[in-house]
N, C-alpha and C. Protein backbone atom coordinates (compact mmCIF):
# COMPACT_ATOMS: atom_id res chain seq x y z
N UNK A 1 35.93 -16.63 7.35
CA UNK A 1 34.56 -16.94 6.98
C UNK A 1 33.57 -16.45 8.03
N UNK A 2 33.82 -16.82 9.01
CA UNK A 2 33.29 -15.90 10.11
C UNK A 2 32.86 -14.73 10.34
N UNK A 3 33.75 -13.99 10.31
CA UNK A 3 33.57 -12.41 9.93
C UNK A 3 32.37 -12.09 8.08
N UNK A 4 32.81 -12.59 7.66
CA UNK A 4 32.01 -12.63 6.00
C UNK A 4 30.26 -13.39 6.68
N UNK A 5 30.04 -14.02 7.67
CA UNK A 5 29.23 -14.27 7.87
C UNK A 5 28.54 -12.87 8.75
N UNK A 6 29.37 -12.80 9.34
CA UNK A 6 28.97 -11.90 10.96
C UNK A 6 28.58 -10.17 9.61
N UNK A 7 29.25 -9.93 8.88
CA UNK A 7 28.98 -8.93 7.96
C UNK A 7 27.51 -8.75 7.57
N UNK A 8 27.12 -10.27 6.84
CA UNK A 8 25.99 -10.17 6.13
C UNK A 8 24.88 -10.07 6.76
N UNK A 9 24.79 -10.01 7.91
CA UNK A 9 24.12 -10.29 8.96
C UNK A 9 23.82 -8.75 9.56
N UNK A 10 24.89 -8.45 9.57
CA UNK A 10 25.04 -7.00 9.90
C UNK A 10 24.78 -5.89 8.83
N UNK A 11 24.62 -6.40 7.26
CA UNK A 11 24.07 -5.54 6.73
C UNK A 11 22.52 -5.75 6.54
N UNK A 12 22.22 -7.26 6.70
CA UNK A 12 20.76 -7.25 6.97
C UNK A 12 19.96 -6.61 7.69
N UNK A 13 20.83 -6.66 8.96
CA UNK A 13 20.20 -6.13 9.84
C UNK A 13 20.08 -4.44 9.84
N UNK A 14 20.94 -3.55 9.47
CA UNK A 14 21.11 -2.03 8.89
C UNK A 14 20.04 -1.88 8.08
N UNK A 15 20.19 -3.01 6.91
CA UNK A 15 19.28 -2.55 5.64
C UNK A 15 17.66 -2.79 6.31
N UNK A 16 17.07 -3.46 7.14
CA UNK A 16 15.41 -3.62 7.87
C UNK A 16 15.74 -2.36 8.66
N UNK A 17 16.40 -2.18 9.58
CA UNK A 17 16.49 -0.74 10.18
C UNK A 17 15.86 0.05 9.45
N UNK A 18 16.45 0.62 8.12
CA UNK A 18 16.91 1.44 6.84
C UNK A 18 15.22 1.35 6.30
N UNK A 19 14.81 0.39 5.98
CA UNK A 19 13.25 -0.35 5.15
C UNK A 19 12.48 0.30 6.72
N UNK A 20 12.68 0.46 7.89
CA UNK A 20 11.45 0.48 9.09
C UNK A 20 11.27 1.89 8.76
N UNK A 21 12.44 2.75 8.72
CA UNK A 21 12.10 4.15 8.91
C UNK A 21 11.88 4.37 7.62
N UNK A 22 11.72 4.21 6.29
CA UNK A 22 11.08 4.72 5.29
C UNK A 22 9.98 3.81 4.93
N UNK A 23 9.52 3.21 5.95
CA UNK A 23 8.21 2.72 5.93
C UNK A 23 7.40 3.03 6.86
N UNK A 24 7.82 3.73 7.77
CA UNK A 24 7.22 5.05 9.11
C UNK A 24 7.01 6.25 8.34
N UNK A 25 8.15 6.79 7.75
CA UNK A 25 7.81 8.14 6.69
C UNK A 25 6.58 7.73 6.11
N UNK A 26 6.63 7.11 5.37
CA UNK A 26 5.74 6.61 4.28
C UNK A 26 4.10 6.67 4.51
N UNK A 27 4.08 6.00 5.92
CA UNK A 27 2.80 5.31 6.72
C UNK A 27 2.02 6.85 7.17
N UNK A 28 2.99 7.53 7.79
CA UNK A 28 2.99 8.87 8.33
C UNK A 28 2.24 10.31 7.46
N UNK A 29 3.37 9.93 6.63
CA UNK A 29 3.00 11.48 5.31
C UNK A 29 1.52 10.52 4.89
N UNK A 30 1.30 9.44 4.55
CA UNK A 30 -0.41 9.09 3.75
C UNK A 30 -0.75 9.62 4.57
N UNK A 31 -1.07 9.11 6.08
CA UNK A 31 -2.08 9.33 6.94
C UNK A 31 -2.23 10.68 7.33
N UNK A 32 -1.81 11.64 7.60
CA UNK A 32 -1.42 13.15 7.89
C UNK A 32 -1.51 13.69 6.93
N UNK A 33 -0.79 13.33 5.92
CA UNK A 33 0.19 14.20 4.73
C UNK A 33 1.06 15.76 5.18
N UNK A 34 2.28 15.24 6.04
CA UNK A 34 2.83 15.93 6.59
C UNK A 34 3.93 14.72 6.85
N UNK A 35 5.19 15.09 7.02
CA UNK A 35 6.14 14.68 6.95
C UNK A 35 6.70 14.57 8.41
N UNK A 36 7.12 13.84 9.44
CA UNK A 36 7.51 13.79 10.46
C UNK A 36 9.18 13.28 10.81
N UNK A 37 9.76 14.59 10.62
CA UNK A 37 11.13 15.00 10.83
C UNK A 37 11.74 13.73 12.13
N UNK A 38 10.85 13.81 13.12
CA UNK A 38 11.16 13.21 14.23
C UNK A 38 11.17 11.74 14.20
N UNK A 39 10.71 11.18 13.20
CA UNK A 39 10.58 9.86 12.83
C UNK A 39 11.81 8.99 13.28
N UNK A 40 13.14 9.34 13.07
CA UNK A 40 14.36 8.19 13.14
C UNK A 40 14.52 8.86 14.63
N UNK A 41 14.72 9.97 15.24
CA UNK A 41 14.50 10.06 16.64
C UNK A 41 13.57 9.17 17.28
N UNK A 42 12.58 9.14 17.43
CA UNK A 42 11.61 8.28 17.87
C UNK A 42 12.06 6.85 17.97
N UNK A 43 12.89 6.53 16.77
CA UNK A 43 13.15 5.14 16.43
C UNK A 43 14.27 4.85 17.45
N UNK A 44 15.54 6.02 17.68
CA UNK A 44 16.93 5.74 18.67
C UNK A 44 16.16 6.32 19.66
N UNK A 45 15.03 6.59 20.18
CA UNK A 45 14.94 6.53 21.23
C UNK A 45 14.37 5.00 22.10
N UNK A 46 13.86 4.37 20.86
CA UNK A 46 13.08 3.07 21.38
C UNK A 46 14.05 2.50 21.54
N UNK A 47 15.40 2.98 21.04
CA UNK A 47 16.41 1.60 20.65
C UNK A 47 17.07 2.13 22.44
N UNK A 48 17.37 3.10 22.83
CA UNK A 48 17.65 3.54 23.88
C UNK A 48 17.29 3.19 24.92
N UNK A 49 15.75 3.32 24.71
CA UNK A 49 14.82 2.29 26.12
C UNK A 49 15.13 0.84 26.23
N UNK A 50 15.67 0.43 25.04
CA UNK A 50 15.72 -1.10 25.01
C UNK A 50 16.67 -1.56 25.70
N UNK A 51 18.02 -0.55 25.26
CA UNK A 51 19.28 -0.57 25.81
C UNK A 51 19.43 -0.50 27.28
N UNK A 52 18.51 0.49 27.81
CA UNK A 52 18.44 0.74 29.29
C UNK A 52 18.34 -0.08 29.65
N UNK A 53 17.17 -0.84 29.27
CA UNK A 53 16.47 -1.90 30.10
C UNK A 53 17.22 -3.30 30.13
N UNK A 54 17.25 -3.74 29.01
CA UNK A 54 18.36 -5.10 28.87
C UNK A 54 19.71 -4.36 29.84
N UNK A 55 20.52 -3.79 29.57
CA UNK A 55 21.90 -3.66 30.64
C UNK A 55 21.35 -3.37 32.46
N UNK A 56 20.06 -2.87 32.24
CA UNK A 56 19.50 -2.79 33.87
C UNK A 56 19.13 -3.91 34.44
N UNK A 57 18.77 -4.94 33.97
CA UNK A 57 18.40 -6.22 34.27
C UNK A 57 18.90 -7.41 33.98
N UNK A 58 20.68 -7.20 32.77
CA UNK A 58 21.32 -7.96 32.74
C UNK A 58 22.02 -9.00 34.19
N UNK A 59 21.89 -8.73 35.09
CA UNK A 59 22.69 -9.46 36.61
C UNK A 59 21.30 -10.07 37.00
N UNK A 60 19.99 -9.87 36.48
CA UNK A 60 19.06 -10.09 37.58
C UNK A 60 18.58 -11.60 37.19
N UNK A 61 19.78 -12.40 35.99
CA UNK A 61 19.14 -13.81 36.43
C UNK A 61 18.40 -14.14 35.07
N UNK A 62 17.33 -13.30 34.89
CA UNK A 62 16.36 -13.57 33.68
C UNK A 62 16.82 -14.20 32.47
N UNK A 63 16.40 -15.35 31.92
CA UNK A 63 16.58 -15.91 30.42
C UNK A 63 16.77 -14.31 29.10
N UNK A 64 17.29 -14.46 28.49
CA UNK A 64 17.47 -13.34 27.64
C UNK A 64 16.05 -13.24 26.46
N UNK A 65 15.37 -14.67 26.36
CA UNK A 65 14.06 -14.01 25.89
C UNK A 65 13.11 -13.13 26.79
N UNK A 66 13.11 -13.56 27.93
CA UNK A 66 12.43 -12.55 28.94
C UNK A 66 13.11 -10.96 28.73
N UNK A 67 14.33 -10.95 28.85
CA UNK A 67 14.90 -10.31 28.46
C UNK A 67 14.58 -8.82 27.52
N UNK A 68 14.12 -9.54 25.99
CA UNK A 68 14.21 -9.07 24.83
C UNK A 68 12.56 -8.84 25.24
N UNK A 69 11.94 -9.51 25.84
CA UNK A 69 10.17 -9.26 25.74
C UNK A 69 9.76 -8.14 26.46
N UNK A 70 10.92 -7.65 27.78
CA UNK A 70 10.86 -6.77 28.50
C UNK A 70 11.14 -5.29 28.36
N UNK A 71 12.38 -5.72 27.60
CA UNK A 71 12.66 -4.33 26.75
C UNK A 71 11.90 -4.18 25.71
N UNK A 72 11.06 -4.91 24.95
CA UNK A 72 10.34 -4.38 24.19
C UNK A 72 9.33 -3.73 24.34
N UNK A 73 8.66 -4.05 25.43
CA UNK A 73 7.34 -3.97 25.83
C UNK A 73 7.85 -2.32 26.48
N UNK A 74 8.70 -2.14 27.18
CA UNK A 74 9.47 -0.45 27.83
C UNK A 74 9.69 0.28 26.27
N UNK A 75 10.26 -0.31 25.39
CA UNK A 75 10.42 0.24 24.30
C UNK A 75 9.29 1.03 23.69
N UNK A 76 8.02 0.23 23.31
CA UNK A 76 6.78 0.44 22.82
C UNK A 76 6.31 1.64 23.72
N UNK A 77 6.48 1.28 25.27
CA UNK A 77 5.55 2.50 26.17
C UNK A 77 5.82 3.63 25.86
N UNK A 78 7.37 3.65 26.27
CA UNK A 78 7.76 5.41 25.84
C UNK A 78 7.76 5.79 24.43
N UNK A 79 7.68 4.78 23.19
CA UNK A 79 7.70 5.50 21.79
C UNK A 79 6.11 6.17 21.76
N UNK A 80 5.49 5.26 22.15
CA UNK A 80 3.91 5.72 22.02
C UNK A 80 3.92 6.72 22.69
N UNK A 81 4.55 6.95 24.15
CA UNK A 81 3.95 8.25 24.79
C UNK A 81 5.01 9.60 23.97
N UNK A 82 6.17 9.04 23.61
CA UNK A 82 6.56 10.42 22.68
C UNK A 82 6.09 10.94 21.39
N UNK A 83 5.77 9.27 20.81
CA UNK A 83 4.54 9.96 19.02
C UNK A 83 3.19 10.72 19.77
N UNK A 84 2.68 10.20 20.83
CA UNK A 84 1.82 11.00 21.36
C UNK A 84 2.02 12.41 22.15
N UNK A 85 2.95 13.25 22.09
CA UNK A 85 3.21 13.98 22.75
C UNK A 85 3.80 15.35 21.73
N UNK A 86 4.42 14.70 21.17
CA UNK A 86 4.90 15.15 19.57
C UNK A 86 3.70 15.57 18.83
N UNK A 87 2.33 14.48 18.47
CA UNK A 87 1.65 14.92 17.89
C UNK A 87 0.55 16.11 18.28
N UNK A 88 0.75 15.96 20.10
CA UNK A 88 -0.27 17.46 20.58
C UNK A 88 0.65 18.12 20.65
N UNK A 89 1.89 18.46 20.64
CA UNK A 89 2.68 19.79 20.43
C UNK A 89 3.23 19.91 19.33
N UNK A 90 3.25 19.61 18.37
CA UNK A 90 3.39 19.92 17.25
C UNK A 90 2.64 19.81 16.07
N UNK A 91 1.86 18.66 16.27
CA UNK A 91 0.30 19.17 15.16
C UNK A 91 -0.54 19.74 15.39
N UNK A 92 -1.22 19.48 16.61
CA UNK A 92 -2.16 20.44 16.67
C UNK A 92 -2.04 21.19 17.60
C-alpha cells in the first residue's frame, strides 16, 4: 500500500511538472508569438540550482523549510538571468 501511495504522488507530481512547461510554452508563444525551444532547459536548470543548493547546505544545520526557501530563491536568480540572456541573444 505504501508504494501504491508513494506512486500516486509521484505521478502527481510528473503530471504539474508536465502542466508547468506547457503552460510556459503557452504563456511564451501569446506574448512573443514565437515558440521557445529552451523552455524545459530553463526549467532542469532551475531544478539544478535547487539541487546544488539544498545538497550544499544540507550539513549546515538549517530546518529544511529554510532549506527549500533558499534554494528557491537561487533557483529564481539564475532562471531569470538565463530567460534574460536567451532573450538578448536570441531574440533580438
Amino acid at each position: 500500500m505504501d508504494i501504491f501511495v508513494q506512486q500516486i504522488i509521484n505521478g502527481l507530481v510528473l503530471g504539474s511538472m508536465y502542466a508547468l512547461v506547457a503552460l510556459g510554452y503557452t504563456m511564451v508563444y501569446g506574448i512573443i508569438s514565437l515558440i521557445n525551444f529552451a523552455h524545459g532547459e530553463v526549467l532542469m536548470v532551475g531544478a539544478m540550482v535547487s539541487w546544488t543548493v539544498v545538497t550544499a547546505l544540507a550539513d549546515s544545520g538549517l530546518p529544511g523549510w529554510a532549506l527549500l526557501l533558499i534554494s528557491l530563491v537561487a533557483a529564481i536568480i539564475a532562471c531569470s538571468a538565463l530567460n534574460f540572456a536567451i532573450e538578448k541573444i536570441a531574440y533580438r
